[in-house]
N, C-alpha and C. Protein backbone atom coordinates (compact mmCIF):
# COMPACT_ATOMS: atom_id res chain seq x y z
N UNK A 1 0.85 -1.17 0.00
CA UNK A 1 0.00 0.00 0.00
C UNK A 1 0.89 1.23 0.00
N UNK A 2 0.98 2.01 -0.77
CA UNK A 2 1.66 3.30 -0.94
C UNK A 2 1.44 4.42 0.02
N UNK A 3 2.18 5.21 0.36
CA UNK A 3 2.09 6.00 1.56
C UNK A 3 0.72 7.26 1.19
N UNK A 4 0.41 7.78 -0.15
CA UNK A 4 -0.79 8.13 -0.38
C UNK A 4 -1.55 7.89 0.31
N UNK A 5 -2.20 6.68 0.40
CA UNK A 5 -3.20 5.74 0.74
C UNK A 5 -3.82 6.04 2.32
N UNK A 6 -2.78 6.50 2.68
CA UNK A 6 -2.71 5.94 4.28
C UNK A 6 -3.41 7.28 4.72
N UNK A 7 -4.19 6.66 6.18
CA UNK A 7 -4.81 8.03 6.45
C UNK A 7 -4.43 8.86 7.76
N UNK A 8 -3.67 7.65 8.38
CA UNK A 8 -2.53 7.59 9.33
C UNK A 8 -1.45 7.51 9.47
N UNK A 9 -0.62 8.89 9.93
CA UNK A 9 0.79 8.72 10.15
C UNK A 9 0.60 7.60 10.66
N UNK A 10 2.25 6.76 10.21
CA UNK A 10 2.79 5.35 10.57
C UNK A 10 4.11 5.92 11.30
N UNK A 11 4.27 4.95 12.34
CA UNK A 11 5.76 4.93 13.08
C UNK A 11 6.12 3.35 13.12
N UNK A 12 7.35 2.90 12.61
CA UNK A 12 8.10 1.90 12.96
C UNK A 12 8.10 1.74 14.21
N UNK A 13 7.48 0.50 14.73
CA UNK A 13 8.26 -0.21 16.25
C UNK A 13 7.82 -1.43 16.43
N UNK A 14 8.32 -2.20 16.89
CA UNK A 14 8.13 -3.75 17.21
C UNK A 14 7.83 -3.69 18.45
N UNK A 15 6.26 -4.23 18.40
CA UNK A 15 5.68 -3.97 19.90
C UNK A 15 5.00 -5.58 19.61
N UNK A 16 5.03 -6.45 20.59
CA UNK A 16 4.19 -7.43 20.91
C UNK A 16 2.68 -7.20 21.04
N UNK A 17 2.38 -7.92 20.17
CA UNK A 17 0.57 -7.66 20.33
C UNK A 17 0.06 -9.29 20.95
N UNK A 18 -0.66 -9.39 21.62
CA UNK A 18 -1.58 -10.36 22.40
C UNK A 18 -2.69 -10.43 21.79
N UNK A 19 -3.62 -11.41 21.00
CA UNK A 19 -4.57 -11.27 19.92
C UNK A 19 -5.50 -12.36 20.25
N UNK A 20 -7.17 -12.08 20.04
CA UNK A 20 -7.73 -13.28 19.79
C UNK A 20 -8.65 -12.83 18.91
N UNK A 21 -8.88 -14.56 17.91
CA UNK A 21 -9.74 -14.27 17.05
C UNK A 21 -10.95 -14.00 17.13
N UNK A 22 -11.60 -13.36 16.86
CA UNK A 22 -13.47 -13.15 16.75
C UNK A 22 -14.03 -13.72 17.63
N UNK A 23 -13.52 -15.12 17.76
CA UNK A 23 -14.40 -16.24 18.29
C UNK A 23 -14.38 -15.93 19.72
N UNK A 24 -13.05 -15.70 19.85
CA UNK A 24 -12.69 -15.66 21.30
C UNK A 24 -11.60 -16.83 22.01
N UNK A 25 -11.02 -18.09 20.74
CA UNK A 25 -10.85 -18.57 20.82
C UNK A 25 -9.46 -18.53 20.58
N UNK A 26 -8.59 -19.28 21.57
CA UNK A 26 -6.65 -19.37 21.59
C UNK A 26 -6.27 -18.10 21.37
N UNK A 27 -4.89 -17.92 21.91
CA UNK A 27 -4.22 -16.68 22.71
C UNK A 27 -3.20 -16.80 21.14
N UNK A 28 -3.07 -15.51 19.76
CA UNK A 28 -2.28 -15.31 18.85
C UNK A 28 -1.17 -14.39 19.55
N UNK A 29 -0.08 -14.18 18.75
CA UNK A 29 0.82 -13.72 19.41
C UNK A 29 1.61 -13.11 17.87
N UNK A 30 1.85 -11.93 18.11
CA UNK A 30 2.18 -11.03 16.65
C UNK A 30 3.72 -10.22 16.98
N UNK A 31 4.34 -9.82 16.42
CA UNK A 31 5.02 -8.82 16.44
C UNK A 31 4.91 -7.43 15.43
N UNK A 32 4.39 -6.03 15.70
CA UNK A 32 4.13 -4.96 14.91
C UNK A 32 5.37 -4.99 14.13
N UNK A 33 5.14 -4.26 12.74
CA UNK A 33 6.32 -3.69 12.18
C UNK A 33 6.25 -2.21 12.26
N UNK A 34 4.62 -1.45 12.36
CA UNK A 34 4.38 0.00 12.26
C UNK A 34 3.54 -0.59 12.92
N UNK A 35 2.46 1.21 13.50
CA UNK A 35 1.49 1.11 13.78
C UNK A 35 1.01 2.83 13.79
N UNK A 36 -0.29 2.67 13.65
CA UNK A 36 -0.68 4.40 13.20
C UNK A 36 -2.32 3.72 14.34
N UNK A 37 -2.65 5.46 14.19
CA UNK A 37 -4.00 5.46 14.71
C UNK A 37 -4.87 5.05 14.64
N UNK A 38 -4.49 4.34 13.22
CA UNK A 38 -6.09 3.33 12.51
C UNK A 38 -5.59 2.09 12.63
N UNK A 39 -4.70 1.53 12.17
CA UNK A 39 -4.42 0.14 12.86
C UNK A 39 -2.73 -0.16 12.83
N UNK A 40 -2.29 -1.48 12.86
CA UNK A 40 -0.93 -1.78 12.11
C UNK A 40 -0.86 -2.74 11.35
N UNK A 41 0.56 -2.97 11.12
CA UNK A 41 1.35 -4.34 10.22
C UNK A 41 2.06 -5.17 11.11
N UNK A 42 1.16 -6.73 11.17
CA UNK A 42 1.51 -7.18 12.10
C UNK A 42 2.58 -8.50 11.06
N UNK A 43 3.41 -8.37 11.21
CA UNK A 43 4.57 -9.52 10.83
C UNK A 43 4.36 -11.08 11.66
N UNK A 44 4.30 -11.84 10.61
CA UNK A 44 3.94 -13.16 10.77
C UNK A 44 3.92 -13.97 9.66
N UNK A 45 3.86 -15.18 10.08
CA UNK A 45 4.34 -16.10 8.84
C UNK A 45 2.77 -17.13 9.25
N UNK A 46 1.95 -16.87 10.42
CA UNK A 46 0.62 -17.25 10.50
C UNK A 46 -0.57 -16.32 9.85
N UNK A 47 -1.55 -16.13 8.57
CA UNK A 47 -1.70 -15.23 8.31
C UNK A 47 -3.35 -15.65 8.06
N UNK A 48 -3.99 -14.91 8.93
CA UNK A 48 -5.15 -14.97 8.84
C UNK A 48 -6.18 -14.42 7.67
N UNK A 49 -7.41 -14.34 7.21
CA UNK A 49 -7.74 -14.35 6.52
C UNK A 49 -8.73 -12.56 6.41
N UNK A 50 -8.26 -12.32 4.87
CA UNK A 50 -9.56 -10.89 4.87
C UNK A 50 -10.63 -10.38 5.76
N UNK A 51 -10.64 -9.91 6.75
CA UNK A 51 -12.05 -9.39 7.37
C UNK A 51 -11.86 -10.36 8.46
N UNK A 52 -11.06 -11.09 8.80
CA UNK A 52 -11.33 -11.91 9.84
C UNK A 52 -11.33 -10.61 11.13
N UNK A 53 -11.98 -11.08 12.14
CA UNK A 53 -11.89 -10.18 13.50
C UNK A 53 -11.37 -10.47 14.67
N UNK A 54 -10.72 -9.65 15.21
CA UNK A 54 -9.47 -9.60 16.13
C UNK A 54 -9.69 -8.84 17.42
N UNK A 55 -9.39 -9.39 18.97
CA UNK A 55 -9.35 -8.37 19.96
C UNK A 55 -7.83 -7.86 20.16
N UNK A 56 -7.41 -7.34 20.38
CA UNK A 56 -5.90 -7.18 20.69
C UNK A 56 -5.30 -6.53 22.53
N UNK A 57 -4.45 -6.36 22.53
CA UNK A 57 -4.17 -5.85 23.29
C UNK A 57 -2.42 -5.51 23.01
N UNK A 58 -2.23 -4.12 23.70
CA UNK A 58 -0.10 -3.86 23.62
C UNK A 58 -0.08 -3.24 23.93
N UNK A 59 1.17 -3.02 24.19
CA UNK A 59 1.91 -1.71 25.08
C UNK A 59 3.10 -1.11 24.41
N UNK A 60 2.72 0.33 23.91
CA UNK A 60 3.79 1.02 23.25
C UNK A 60 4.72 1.45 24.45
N UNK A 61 6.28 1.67 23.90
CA UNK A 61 6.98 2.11 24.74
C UNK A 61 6.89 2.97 25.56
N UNK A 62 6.97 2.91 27.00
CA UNK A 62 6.84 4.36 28.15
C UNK A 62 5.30 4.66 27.93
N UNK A 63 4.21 3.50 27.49
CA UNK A 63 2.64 3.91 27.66
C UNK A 63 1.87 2.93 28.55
N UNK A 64 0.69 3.11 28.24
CA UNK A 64 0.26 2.50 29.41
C UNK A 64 -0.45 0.83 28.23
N UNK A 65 -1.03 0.25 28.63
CA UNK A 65 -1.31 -1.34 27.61
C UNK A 65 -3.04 -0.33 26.92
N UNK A 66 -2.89 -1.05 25.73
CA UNK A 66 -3.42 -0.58 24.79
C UNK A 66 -4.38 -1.98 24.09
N UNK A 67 -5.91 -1.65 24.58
CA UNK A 67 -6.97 -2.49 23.85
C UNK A 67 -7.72 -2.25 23.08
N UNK A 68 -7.86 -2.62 21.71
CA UNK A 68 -8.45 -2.51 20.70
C UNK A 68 -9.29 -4.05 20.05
N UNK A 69 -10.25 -3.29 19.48
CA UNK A 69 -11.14 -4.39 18.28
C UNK A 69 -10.31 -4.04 16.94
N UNK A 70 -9.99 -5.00 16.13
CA UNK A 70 -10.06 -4.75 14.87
C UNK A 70 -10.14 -5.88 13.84
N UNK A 71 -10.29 -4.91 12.17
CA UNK A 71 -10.20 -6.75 11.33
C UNK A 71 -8.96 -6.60 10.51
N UNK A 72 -9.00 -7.96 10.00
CA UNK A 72 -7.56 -8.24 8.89
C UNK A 72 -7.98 -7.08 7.68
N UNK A 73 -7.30 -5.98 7.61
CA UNK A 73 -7.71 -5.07 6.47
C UNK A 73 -7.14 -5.99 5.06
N UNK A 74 -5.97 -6.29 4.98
CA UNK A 74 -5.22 -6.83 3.93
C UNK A 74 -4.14 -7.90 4.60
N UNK A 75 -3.51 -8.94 3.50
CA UNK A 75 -2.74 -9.85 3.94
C UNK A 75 -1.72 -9.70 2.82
N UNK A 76 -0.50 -10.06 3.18
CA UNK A 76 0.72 -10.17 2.16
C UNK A 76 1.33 -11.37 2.51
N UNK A 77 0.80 -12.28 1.46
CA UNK A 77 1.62 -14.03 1.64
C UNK A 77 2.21 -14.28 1.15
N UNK A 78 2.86 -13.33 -0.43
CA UNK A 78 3.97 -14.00 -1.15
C UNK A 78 4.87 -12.43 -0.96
N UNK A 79 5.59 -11.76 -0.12
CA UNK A 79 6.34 -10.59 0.19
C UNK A 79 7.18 -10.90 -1.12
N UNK A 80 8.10 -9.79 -0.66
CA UNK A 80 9.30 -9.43 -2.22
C UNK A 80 10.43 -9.67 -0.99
N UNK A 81 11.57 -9.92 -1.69
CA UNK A 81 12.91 -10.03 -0.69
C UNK A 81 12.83 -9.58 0.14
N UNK A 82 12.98 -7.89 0.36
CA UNK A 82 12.73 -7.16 0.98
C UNK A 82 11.44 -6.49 2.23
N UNK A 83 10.55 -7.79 2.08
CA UNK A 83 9.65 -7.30 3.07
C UNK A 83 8.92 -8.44 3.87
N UNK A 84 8.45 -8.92 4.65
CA UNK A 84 7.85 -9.35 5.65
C UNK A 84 6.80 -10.36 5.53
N UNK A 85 6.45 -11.01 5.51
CA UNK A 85 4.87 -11.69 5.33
C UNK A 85 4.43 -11.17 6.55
N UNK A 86 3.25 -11.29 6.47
CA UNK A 86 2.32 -10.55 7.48
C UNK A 86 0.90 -10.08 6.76
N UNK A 87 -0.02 -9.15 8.16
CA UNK A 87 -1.05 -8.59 7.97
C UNK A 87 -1.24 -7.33 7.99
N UNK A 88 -1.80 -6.59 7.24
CA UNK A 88 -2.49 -4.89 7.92
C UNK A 88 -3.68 -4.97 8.75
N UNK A 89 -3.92 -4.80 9.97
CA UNK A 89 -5.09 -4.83 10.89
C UNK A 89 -5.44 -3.59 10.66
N UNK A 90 -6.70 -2.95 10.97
CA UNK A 90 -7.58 -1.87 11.33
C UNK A 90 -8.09 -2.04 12.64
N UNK A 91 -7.88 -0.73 12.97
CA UNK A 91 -8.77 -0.61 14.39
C UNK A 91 -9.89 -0.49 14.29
N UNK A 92 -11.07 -1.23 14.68
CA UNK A 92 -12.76 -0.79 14.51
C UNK A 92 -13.17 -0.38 15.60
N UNK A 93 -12.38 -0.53 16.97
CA UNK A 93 -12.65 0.19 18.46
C UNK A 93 -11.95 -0.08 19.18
N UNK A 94 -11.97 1.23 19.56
CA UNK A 94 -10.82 1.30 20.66
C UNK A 94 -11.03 2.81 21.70
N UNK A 95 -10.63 2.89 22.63
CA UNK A 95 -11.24 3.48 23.26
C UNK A 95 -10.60 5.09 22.97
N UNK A 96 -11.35 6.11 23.55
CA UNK A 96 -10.49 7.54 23.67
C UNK A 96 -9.40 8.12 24.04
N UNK A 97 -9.09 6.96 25.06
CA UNK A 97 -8.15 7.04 26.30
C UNK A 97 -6.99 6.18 24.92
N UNK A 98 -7.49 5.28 24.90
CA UNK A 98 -5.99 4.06 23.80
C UNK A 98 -5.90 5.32 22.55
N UNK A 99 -6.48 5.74 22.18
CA UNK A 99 -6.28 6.34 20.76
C UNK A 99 -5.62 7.90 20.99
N UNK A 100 -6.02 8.36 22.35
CA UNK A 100 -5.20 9.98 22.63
C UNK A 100 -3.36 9.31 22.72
N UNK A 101 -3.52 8.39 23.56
CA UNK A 101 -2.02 7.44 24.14
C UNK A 101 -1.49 7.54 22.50
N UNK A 102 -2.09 6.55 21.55
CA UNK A 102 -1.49 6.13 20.35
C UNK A 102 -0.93 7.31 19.74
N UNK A 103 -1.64 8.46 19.83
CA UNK A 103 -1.45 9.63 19.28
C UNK A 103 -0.65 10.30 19.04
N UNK A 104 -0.30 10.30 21.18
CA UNK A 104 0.94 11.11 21.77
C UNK A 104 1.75 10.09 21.59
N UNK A 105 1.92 8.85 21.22
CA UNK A 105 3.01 8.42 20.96
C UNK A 105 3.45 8.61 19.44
N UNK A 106 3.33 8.16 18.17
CA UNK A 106 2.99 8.76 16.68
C UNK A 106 3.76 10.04 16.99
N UNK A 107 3.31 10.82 17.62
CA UNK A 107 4.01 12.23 17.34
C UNK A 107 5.42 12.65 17.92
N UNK A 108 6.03 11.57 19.07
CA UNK A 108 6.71 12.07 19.88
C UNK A 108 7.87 11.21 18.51
């Protein structure tokens, strides 16, 4: 996805995300590559499917833990040398309090 596109500044950081699917079912376990206000790119070689739905939970550096809803926006299963297999998540909710945090972090 080209940086156009995006409707959210992105910041690089590898933050552990804690994940379950829709169902509610088994504890996923991700590592971010970015993450912006609307969702991130979660790096993985387990890659779930379009629209699937996700609870999450993480903790950006020096913040406080961070819970969100979101779905699989897009998936990348065959990467180029240079990049990652993985997912783009979207945030579909998350609270005022997680999204001011995400914010002040993004900017700092």
């Amino acid at each position: 996805m080209g940086a156009e596109q995006r409707r959210y500044l992105r910041k690089t950081v590898a933050v552990a995300f804690q994940a379950r699917a829709g169902s509610g079912a088994g504890q996923l376990s991700f590592t971010s590559a970015d993450v912006s206000a609307g969702g991130a790119f979660l790096v993985s070689e387990l890659l779930l499917e379009h629209g699937e739905s996700l609870t999450f939970e993480f903790t950006l550096p020096g913040q406080a833990s961070i819970s969100a809803r979101g779905r699989v926006a897009w998936v990348r299963r065959f990467p180029q040398a240079n990049e990652p297999a993985g997912m783009g998540v979207e945030f579909t909710a998350i609270t005022d309090e997680s999204r001011s945090a995400l914010e002040a972090f993004l900017t700092t």
